[in-house]
Protein backbone atom coordinates (compact mmCIF):
# COMPACT_ATOMS: atom_id res chain seq x y z
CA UNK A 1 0.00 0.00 0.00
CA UNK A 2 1.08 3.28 -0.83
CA UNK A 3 1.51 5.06 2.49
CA UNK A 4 0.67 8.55 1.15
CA UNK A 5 -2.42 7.20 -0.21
CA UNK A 6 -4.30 5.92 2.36
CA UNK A 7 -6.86 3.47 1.88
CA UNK A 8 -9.83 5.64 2.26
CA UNK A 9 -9.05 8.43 0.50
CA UNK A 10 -8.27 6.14 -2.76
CA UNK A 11 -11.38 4.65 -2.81
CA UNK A 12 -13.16 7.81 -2.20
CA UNK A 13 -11.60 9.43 -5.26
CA UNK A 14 -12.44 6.78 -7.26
CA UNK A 15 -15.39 5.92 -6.11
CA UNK A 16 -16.42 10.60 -6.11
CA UNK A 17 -15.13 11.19 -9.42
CA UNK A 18 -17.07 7.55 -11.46
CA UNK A 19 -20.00 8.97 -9.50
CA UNK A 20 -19.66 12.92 -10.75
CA UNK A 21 -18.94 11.53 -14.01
CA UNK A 22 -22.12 9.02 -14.02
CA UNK A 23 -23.93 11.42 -12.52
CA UNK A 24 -23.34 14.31 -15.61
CA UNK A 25 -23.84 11.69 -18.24
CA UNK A 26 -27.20 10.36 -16.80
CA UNK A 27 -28.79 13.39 -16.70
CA UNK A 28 -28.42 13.96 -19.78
CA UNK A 29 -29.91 10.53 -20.43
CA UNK A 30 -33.08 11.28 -18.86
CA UNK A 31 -33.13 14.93 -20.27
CA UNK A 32 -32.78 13.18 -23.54
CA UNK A 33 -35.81 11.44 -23.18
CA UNK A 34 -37.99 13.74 -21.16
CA UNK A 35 -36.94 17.41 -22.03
CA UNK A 36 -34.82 17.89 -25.32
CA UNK A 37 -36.94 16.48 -27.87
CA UNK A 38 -39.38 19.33 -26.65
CA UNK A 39 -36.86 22.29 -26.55
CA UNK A 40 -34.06 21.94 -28.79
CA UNK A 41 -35.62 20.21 -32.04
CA UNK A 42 -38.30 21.15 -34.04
CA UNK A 43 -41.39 20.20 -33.02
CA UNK A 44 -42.92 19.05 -36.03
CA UNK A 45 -42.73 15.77 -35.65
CA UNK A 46 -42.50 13.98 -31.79
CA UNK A 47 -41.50 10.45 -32.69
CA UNK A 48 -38.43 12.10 -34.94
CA UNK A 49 -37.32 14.51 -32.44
CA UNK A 50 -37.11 12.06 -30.27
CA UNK A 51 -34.62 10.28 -32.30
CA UNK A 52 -32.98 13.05 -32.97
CA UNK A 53 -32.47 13.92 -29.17
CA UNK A 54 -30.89 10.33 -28.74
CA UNK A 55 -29.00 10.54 -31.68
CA UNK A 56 -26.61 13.59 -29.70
CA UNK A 57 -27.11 11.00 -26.50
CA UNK A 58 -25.26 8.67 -28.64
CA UNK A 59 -22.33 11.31 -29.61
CA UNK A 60 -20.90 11.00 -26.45
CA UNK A 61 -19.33 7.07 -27.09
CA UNK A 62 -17.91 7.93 -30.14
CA UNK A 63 -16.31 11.11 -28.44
CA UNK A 64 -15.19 8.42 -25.27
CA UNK A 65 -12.19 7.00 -27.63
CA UNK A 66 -11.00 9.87 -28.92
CA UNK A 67 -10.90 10.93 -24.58
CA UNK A 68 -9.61 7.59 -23.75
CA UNK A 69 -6.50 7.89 -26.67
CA UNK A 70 -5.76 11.50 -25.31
CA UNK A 71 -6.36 10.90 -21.58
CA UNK A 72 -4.50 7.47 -21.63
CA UNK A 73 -1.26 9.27 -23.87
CA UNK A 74 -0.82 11.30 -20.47
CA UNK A 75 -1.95 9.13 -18.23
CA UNK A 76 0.63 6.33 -19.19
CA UNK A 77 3.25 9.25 -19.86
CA UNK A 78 2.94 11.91 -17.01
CA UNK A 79 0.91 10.05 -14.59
CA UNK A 80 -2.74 9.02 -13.26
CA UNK A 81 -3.27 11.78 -11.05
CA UNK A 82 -3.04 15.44 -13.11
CA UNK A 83 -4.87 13.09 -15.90
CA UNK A 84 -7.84 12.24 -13.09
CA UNK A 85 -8.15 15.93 -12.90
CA UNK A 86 -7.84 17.19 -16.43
CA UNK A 87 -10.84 14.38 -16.94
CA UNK A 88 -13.28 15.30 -14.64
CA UNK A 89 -12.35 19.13 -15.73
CA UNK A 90 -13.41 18.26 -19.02
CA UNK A 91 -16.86 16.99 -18.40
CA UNK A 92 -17.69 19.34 -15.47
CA UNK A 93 -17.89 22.13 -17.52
CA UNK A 94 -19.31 20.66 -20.63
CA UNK A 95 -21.96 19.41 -18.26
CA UNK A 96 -22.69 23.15 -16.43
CA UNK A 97 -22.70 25.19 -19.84
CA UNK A 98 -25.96 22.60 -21.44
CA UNK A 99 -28.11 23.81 -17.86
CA UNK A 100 -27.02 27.37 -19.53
CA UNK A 101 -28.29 26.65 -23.43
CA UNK A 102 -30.45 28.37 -25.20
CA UNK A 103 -33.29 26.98 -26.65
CA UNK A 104 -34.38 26.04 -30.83
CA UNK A 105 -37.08 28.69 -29.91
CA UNK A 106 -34.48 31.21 -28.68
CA UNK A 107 -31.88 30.53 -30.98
CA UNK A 108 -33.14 27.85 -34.02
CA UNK A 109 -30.74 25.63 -35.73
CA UNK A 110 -27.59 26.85 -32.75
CA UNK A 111 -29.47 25.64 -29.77
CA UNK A 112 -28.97 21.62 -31.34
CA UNK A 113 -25.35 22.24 -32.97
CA UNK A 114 -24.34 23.75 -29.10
CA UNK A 115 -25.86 20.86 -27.22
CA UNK A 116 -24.45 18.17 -29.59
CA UNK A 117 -20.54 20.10 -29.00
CA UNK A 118 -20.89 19.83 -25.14
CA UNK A 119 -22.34 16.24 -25.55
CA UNK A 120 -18.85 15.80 -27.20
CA UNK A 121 -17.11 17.25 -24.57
CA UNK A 122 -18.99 15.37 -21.78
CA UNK A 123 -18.16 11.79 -23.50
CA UNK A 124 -14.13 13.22 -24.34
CA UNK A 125 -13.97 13.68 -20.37
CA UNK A 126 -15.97 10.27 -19.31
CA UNK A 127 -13.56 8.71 -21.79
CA UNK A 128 -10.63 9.63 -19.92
CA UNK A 129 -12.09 9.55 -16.70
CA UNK A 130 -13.31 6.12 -15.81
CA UNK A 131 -9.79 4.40 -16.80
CA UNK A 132 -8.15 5.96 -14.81
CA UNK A 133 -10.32 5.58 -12.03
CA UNK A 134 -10.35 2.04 -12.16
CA UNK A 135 -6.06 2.05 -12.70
CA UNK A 136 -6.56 4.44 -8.84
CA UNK A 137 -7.86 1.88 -7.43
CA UNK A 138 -6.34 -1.67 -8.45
CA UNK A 139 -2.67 -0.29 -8.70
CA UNK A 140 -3.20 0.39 -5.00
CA UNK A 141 -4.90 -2.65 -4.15
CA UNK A 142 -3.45 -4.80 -2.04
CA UNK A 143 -2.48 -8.81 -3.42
CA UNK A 144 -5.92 -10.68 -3.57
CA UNK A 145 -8.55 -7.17 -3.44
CA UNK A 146 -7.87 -6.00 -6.71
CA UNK A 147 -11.28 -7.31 -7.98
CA UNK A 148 -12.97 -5.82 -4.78
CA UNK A 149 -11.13 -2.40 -5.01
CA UNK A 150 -11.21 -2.63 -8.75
CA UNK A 151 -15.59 -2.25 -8.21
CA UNK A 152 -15.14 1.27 -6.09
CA UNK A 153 -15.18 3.15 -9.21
CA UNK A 154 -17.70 0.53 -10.69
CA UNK A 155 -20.39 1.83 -7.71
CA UNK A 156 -20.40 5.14 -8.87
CA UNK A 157 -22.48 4.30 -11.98
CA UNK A 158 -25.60 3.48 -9.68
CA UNK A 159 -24.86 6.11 -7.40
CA UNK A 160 -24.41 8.37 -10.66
CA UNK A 161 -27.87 7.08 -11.74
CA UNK A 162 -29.67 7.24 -8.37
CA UNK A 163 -28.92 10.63 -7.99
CA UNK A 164 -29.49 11.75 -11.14
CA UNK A 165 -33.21 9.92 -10.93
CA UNK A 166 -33.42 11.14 -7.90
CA UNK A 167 -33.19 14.72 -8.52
CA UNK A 168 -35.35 14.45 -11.71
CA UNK A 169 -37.97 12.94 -9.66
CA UNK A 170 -37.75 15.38 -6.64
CA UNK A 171 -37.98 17.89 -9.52
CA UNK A 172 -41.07 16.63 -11.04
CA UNK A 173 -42.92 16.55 -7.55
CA UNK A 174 -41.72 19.99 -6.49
CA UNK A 175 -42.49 21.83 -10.24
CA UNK A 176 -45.38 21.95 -12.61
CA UNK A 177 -44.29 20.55 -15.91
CA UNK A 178 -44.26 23.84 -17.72
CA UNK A 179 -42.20 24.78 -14.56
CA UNK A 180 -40.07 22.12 -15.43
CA UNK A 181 -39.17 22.57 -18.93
CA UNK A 182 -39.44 26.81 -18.37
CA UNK A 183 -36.26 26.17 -15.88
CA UNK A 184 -36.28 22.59 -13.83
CA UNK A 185 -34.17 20.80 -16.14
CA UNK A 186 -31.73 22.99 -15.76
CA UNK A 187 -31.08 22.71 -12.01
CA UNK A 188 -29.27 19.59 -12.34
CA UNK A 189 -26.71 20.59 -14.94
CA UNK A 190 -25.82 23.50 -13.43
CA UNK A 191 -25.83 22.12 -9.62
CA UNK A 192 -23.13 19.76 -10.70
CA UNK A 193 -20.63 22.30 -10.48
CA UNK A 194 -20.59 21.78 -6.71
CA UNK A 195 -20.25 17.96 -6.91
CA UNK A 196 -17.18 18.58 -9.26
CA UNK A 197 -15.70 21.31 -6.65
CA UNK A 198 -16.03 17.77 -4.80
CA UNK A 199 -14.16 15.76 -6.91
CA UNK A 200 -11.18 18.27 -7.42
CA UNK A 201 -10.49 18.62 -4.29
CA UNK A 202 -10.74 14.88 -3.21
CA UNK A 203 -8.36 14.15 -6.43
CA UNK A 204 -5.68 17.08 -6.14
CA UNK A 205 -4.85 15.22 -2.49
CA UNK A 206 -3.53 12.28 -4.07
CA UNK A 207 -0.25 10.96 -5.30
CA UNK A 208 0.85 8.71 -7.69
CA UNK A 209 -0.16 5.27 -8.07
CA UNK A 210 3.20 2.50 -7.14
CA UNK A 211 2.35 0.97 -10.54
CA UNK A 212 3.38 3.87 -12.36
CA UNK A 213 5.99 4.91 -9.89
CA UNK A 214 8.14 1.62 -11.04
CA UNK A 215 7.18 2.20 -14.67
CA UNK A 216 9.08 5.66 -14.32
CA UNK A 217 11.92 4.11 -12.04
CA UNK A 218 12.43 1.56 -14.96
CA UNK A 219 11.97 3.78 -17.32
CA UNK A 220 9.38 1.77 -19.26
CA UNK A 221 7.39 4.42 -20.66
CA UNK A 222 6.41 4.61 -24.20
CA UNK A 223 6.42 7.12 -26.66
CA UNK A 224 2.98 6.53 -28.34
CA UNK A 225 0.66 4.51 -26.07
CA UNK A 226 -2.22 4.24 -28.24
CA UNK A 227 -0.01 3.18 -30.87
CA UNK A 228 1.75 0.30 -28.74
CA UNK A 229 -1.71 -0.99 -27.54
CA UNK A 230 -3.18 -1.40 -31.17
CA UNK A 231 0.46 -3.15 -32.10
CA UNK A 232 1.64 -4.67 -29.81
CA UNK A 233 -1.21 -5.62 -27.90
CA UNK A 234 -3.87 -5.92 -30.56
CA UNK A 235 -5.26 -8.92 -28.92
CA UNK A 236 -5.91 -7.80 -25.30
CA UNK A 237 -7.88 -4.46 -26.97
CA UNK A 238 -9.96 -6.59 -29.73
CA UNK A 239 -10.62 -9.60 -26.97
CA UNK A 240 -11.68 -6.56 -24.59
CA UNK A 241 -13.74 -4.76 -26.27
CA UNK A 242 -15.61 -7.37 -27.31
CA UNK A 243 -16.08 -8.82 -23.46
CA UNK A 244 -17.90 -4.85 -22.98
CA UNK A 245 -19.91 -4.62 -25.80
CA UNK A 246 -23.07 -6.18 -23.56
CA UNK A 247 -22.34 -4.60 -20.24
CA UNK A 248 -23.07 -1.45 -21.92
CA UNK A 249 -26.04 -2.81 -24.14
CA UNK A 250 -27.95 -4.26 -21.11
CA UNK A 251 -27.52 -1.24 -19.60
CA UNK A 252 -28.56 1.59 -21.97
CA UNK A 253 -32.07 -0.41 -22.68
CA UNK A 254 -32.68 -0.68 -18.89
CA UNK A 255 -32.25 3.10 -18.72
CA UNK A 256 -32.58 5.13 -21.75
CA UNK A 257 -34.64 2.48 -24.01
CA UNK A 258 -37.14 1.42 -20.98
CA UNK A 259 -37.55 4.90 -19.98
CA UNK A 260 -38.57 6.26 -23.13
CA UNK A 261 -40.51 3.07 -24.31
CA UNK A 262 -42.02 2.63 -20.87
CA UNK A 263 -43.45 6.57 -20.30
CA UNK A 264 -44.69 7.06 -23.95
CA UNK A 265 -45.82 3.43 -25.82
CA UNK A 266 -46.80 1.59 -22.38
CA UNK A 267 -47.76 4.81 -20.54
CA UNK A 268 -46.26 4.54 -17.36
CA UNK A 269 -46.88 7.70 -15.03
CA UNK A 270 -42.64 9.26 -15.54
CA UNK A 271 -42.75 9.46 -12.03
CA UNK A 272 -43.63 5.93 -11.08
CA UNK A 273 -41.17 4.56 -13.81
CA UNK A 274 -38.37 6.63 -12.31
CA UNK A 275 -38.88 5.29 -9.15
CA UNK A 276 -38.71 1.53 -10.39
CA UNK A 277 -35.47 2.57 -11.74
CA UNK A 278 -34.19 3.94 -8.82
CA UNK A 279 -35.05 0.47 -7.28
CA UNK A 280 -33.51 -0.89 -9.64
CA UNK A 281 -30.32 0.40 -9.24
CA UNK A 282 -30.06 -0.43 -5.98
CA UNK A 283 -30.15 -4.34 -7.22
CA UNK A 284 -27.22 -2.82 -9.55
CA UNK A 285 -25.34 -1.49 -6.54
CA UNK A 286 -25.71 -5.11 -4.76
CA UNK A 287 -24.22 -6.95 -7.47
CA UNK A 288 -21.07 -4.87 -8.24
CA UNK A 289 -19.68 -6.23 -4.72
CA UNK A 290 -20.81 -9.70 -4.76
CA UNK A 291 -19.20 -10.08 -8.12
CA UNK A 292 -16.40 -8.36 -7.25
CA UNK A 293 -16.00 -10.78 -3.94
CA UNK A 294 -16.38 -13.92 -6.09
CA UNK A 295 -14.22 -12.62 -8.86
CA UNK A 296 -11.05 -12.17 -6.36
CA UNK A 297 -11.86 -15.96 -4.65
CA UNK A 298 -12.62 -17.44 -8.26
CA UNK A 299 -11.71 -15.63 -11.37
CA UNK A 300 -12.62 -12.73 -13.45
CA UNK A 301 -13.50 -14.41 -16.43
CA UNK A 302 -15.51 -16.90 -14.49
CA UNK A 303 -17.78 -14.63 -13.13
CA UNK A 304 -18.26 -12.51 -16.29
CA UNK A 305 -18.78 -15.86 -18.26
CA UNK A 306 -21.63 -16.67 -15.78
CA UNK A 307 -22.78 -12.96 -15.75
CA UNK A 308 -23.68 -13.27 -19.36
CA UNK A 309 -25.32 -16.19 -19.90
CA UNK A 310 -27.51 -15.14 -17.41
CA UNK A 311 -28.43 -11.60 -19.59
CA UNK A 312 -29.09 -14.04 -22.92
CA UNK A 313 -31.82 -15.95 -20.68
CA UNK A 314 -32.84 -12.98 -19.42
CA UNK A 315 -32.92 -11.93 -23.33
CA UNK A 316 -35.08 -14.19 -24.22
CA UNK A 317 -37.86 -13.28 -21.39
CA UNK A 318 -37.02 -9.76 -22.15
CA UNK A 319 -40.92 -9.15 -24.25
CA UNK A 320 -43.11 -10.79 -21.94
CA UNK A 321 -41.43 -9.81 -18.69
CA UNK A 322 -41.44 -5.84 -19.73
CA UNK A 323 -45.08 -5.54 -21.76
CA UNK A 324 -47.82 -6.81 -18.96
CA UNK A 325 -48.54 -3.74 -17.97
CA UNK A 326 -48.31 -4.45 -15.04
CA UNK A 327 -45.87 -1.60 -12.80
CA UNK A 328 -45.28 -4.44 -10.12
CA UNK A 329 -43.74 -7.08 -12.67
CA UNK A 330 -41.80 -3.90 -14.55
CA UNK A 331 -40.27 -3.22 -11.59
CA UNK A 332 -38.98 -6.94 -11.13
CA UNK A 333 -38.03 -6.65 -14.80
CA UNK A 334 -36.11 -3.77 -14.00
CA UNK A 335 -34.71 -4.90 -10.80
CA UNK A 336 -33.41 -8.67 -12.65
CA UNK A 337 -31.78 -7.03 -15.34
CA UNK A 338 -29.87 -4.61 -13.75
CA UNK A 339 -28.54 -7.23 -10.93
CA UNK A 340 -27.30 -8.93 -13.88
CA UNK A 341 -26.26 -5.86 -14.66
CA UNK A 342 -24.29 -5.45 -11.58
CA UNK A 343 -22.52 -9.01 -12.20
CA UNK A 344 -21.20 -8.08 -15.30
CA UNK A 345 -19.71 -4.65 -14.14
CA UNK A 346 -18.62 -5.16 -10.98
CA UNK A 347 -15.16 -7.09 -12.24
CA UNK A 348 -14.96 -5.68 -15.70
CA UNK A 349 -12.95 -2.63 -14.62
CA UNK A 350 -9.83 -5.34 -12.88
CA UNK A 351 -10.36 -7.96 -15.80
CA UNK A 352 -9.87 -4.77 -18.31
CA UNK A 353 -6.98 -2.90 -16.33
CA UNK A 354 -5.20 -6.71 -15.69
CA UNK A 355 -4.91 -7.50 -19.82
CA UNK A 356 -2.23 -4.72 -20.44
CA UNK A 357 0.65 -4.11 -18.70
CA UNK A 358 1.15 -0.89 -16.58
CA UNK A 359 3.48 1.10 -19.24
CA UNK A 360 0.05 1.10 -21.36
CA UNK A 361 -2.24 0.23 -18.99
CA UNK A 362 -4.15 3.46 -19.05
CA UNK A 363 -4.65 3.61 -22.75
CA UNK A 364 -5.47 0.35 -23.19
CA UNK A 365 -8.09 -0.26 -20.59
CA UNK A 366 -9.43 3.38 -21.57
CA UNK A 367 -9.59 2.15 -25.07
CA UNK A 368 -11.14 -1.25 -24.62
CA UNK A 369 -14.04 0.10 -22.53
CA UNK A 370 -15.11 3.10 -24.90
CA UNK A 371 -14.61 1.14 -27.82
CA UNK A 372 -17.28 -1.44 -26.34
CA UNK A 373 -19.26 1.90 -25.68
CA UNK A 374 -19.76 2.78 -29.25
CA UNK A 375 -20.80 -0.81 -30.21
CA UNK A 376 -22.94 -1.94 -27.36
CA UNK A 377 -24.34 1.82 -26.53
CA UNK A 378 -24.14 4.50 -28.71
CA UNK A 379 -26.96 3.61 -31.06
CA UNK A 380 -28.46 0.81 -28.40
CA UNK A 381 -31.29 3.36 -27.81
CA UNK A 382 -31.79 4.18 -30.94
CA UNK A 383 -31.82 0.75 -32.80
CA UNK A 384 -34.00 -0.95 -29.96
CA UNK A 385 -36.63 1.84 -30.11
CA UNK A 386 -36.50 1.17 -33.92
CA UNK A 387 -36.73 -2.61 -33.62
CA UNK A 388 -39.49 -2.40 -31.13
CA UNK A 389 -41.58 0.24 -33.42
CA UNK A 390 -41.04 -1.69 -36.70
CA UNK A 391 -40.50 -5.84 -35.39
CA UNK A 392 -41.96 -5.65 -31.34
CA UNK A 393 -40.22 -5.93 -28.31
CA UNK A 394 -39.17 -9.62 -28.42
CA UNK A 395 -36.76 -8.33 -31.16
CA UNK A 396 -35.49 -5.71 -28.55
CA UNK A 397 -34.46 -8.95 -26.47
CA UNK A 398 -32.79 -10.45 -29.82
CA UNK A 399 -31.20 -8.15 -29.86
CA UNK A 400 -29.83 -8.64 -25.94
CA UNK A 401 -29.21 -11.91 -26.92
CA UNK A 402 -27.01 -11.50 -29.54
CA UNK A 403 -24.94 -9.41 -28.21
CA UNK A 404 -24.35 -11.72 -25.18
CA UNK A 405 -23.29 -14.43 -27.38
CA UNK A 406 -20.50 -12.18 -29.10
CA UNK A 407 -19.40 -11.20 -25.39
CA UNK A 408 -19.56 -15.19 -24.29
CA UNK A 409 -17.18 -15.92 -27.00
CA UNK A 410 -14.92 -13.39 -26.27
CA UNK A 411 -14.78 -14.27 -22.47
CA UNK A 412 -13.79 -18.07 -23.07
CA UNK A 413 -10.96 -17.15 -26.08
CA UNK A 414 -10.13 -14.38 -23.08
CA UNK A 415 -9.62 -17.63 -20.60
CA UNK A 416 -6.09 -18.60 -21.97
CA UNK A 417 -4.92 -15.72 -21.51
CA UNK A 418 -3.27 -15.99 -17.91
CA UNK A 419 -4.18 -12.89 -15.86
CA UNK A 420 -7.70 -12.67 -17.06
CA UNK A 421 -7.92 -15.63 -14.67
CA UNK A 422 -6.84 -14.48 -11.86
């Protein structure tokens, strides 16, 4: 253990800044669904602005590689910590100036161009930020927690998401909905500037990690990191990425997708369906730990192998289980998938950072996770809301399912490789 980093105030940084950062990019999830289409696209046409609202949702993953390829260069050359803070001082921001936006009606065509540039900037930071949140955490570890410290970071996405719901909800009670989009939606945006106030100061107490202390002592550091990972390790980020791709598809239809499908095709009061996600998350938070506990005594791979073939069953029972109609069984539809959810994530941050060694180890895990983003996310929203309208929702779960095979295959090929074992 690193004796000027003390155990506590590790795992608080990582665990502050994944939450900030989940936080920022949720609420602009739910905004997407509930507020934007209404106030920064034309309003000709619902159903399209809609789509056209989670089309600038889904410009944030492709933005995440280009921040993981220009966080990870400095992170791997100058160090974890100023590269923490440049991160989270990229999204802040980004995330403050959309609560400050005009809107189409105030300024036309500008109001969609501005909010799809700070949508950039908010994935460029998140892309930067969550790698090396994860390398904060299981370079300090000690022998035999790495899995269990490794899921600090991984705790601030349900954190992220329960506060974000849960301000969006206290909103909704507290304002009229012309009071809400008048102003409301803007609270949240803007209020984040404290929680990254939060996060700067937590981070700027830190040193550097002992991993990257002996890469500098050995002088191991490479010129190009993103270069070295795609060459020399083009195995590690191709096996990677594809063991993400449906951690990050499960999630962004029991969010964005359910949300959106739930409130305007099934006609769930927003308010109750918010609240069955905030329960839901809370089965998310429980399963980040016990997978994390099971994944040190076991093995990563193990545990993400078993993970996903329980999302393809769940899949398969993904129509039926989500269109009764019924808000009791949605909520234990919600509450399954994202404990699944929570097994697949909890471990995917130590199996990730483990496949590269520490000169790269930045880039590379950085790399692996948004590239996953922009396959298994990006467009998820999009493309299930399209399947559902044009094939039902049992193509929605097809969908699920496919993707889990894809990430199955890639887990067991990802077996012989030693330290994905561990």
């Amino acid at each position: 253990m690193n004796q000027a980093n003390p155990k506590s105030r590790i795992l608080l940084a990582s665990l502050v800044g994944t939450t900030i950062e989940f936080f920022d990019f949720y609420i602009y999830a739910t905004a997407a669904v509930l507020v934007f289409p209404k106030l920064f696209f034309p309003a000709t046409d619902p159903t399209s602005a809609t789509l056209q609202s989670l089309a600038t949702f889904a410009l944030a993953f492709f933005a995440r590689p280009l921040g993981a390829a220009l966080f990870g260069h400095f992170g791997d050359r100058k160090g974890r910590k100023a590269t923490l803070v440049a991160a989270l001082m990229t999204m802040g921001p980004s995330t403050v100036a959309i609560g400050l936006l005009p809107t189409y009606h105030s300024i036309g065509i500008a109001a969609p161009l501005l909010l799809a540039l700070f949508r950039f900037g908010q994935g460029l930071g998140l892309g930067g930020e969550w790698g090396g949140a994860v390398l904060l955490a299981t370079e300090n570890a000690p022998e035999g927690k790495r899995a269990w410290y490794g899921m600090y970071p991984q705790l601030g996405a349900p954190v992220g998401f329960i506060l974000s719901s849960g301000t969006f909800l206290i909103l909704g009670k507290c304002l009229s909905d012309q009071q809400f989009l008048d102003f409301g939606w803007r609270i949240p945006f803007i209020a984040s500037a404290i929680l990254v106030w939060v996060g700067l100061y937590v981070r700027l107490k830190l040193t550097e990690t002992p991993d990257f202390l002996k890469v500098m002592e050995k002088n191991e550091r490479v010129k190009v990191p993103v270069a070295d990972v795609f060459v020399k390790h083009t195995r590690a980020i191709l096996l990677g990425t594809a063991a993400s791709i449906t951690t990050f598809l499960l999630f962004y239809l029991m969010t964005v997708f359910t949300l959106s499908w739930g409130t305007s095709v099934l006609h769930y009061p927003k308010t109750s369906f918010l609240i069955a996600q905030i329960i839901s998350m809370v089965s998310f938070a429980v399963g980040i730990p016990l997978s994390a506990v099971l994944a040190d005594r076991y093995s990563r791979g193990g545990v993400l192998m078993l993970a996903t073939a329980g999302i393809f069953i769940f899949g398969l029972f993904f129509s039926p289980f989500f269109s009764t109609g019924s808000l009791g069984i949605t909520i234990l539809f919600q509450v399954t998938g994202m404990f699944l959810m929570g097994l697949t994530y909890g471990p995917l941050g130590t199996a990730l950072a483990e496949i590269f060694p520490a000169a790269v180890r930045y880039t590379g895990s950085s790399l692996a996770f948004t590239l996953a983003g922009i396959i298994g996310a990006s467009l998820t929203p999009y493309l299930a809301t399209t399947l559902a309208k044009n094939y039902g929702l049992p193509a929605v779960g097809y969908y699920l399912c496919t993707a889990a095979v894809v990430t199955f295959v890639a887990l067991a090929a990802a077996q012989k490789s030693t330290k994905f074992t561990n």
